[in-house]
Protein backbone atom coordinates (compact mmCIF):
# COMPACT_ATOMS: atom_id res chain seq x y z
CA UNK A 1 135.95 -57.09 201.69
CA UNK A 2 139.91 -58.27 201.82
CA UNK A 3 139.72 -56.14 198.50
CA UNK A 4 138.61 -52.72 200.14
CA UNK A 5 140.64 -53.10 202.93
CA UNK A 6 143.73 -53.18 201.30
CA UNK A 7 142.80 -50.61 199.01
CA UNK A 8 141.90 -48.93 202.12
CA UNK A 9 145.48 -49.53 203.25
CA UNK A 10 147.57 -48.42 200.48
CA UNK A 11 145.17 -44.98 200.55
CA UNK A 12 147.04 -44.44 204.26
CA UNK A 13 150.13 -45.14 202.95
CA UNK A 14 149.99 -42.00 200.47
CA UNK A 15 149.20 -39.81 202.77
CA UNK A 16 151.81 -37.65 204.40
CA UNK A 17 153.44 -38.92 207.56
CA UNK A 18 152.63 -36.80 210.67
CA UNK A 19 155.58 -35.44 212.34
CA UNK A 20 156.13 -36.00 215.94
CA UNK A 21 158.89 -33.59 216.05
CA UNK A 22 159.24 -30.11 217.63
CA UNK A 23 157.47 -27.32 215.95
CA UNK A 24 160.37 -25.17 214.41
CA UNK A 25 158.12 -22.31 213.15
CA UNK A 26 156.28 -21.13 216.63
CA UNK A 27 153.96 -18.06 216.13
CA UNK A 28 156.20 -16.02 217.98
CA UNK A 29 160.22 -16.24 218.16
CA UNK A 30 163.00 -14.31 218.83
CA UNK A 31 165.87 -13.40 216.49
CA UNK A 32 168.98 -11.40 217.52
CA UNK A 33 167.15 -10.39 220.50
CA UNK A 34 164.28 -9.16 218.54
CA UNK A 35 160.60 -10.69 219.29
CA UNK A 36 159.03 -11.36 215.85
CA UNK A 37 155.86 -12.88 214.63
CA UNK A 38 155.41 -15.61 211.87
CA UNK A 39 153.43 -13.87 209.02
CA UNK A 40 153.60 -17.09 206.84
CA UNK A 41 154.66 -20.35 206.13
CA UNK A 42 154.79 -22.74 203.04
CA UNK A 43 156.94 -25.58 201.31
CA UNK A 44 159.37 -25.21 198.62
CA UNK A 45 158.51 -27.62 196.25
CA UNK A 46 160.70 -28.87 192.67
CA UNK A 47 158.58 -31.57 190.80
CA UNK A 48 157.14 -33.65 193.26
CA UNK A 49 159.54 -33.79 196.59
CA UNK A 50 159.45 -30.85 199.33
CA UNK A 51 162.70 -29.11 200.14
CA UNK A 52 162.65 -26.80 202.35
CA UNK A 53 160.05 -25.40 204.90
CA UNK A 54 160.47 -21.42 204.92
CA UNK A 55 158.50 -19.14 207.67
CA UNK A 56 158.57 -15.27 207.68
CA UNK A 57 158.72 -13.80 210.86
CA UNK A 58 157.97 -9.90 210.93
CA UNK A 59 157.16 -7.10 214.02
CA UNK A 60 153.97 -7.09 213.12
CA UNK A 61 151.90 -9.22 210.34
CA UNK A 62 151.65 -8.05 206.43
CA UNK A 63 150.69 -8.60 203.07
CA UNK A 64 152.43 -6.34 201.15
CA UNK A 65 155.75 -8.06 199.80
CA UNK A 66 156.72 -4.62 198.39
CA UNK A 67 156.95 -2.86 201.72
CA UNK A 68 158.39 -6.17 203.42
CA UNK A 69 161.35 -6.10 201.45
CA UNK A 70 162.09 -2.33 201.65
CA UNK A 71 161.02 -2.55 204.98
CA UNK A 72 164.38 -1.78 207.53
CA UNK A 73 162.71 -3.07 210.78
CA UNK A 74 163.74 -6.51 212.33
CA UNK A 75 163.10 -9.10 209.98
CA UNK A 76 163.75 -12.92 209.44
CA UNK A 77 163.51 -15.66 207.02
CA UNK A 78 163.85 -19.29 208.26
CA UNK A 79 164.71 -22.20 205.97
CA UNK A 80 164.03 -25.69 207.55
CA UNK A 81 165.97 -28.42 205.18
CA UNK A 82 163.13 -30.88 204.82
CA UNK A 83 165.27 -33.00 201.62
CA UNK A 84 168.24 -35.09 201.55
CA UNK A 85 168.50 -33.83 197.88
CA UNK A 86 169.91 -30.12 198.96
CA UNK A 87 173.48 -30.19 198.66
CA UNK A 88 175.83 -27.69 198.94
CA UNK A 89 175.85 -27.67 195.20
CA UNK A 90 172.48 -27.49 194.33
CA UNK A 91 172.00 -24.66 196.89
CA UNK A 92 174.49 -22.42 195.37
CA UNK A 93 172.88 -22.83 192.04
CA UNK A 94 169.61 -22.01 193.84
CA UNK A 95 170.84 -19.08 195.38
CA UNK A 96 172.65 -17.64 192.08
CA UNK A 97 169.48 -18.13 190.14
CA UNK A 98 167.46 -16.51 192.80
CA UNK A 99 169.23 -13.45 192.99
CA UNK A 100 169.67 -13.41 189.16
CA UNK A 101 165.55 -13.03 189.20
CA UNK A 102 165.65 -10.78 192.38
CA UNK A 103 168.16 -8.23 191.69
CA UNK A 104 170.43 -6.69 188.75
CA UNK A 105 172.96 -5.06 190.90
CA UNK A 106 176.39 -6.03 190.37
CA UNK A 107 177.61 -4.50 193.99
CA UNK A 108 175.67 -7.25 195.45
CA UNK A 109 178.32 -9.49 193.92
CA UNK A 110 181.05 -9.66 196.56
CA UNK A 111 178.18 -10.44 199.30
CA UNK A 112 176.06 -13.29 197.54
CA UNK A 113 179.29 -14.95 197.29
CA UNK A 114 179.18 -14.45 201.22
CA UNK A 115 176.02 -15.94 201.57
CA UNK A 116 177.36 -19.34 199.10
CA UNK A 117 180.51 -19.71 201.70
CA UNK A 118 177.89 -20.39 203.95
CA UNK A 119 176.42 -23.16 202.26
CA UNK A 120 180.11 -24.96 201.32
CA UNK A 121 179.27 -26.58 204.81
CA UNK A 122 177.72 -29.82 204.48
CA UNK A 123 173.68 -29.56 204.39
CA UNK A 124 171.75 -32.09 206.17
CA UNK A 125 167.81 -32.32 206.26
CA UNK A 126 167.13 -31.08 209.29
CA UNK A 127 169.36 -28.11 209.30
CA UNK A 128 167.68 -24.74 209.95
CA UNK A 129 168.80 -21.61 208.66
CA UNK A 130 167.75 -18.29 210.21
CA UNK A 131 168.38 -15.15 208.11
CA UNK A 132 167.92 -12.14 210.59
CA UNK A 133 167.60 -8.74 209.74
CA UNK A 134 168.23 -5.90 212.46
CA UNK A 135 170.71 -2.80 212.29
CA UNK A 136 171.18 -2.97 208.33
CA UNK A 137 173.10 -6.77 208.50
CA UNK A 138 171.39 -9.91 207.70
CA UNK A 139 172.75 -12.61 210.80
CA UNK A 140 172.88 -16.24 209.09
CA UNK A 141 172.66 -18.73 211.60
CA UNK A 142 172.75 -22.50 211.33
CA UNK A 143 171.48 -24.49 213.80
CA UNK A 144 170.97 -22.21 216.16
CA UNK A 145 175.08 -20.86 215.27
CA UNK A 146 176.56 -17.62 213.63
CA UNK A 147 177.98 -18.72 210.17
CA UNK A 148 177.79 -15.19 208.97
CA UNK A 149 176.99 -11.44 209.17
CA UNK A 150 176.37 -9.54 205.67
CA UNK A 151 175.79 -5.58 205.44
CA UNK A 152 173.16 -3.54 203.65
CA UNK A 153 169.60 -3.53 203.66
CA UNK A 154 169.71 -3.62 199.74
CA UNK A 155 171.19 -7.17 200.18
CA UNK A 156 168.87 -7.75 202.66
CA UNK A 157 165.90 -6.91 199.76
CA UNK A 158 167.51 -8.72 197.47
CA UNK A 159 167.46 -11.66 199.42
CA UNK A 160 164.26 -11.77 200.63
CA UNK A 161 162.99 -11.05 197.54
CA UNK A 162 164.32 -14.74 196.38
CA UNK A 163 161.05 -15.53 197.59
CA UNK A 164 158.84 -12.50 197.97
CA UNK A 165 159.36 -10.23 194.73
CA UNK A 166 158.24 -9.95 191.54
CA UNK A 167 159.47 -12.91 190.32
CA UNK A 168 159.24 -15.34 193.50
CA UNK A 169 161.11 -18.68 193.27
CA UNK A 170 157.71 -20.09 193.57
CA UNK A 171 154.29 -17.96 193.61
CA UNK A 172 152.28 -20.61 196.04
CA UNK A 173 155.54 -20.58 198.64
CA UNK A 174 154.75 -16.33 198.41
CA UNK A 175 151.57 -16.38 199.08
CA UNK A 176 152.54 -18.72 201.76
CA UNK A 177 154.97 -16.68 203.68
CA UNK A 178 152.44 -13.33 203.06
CA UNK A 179 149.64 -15.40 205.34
CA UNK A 180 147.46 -15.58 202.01
């Protein structure tokens, strides 16, 4: 009996804690004074530890990654740190080899180094990054701050499609974020 109740025990143990904290992915928020819907959210995994929790928040619920991304109505990405492994470091190579599978355009260049300034600040688990599209500029907040403001909806696809194009940084974490 002792014998099955420890087993019993260390089955608890493995399973994931339950948060207690807020809910940073309601089913409705607003972003740059737009009021958006989640479509999706999943976990960015790398071996066996989560990273990152990432929620797509759209007008109105889809799909169809293709029109998402050339899509030009309000649009945002959140990125809840979930890891003390993301560093500053690690995201930048992230964020290079995500684009590097996104896009081939070289004018993007100037901007994705944009986007990496961003990340030079120190990255925390529990930091939450909102990536807001409205008015053809992407809005990076952290923590509920302006860090940034890049132009063009073609950065804006290219960005998005880190996680949503043809070559997603991770197919389950797609499907996720499409509400599949």
């Amino acid at each position: 009996m002792r014998t099955l109740l420890k087993f019993c025990l260390a089955l608890l143990c493995l399973l994931p804690a339950v948060s207690l904290a807020t809910d940073n992915f309601p089913a409705q928020q607003t972003f740059a004074g737009q009021n958006l819907t989640l479509n999706g959210k999943g976990i960015r995994t790398k071996a066996i530890f989560n990273l990152y929790t990432a929620g797509l928040y759209l007008q109105a619920k889809s799909t169809d990654a293709a029109a998402i991304l050339t899509s030009t109505q309000p649009s945002t990405m959140r990125l809840e740190i979930t890891s003390g492994m993301i560093t500053s470091e690690n995201m930048e190579e992230a964020v290079r080899s995500g684009f590097k599978q996104s896009s081939t355009d070289p004018s993007l260049q100037p901007r994705i180094e944009q986007l990496i300034a961003v990340f030079k600040e120190e990255i925390k688990e529990g930091d939450i990054y909102d990536f807001a599209f409205n008015a053809d500029k992407l809005a990076i907040i952290k923590n509920g701050k302006n860090a940034a403001s890049i132009a063009g909806a073609d950065f804006k696809q290219a960005f998005f499609g880190i996680w949503l194009g043809e070559k997603p940084v991770q197919a389950p974490l797609k499907k996720a974020l499409l509400g599949q």
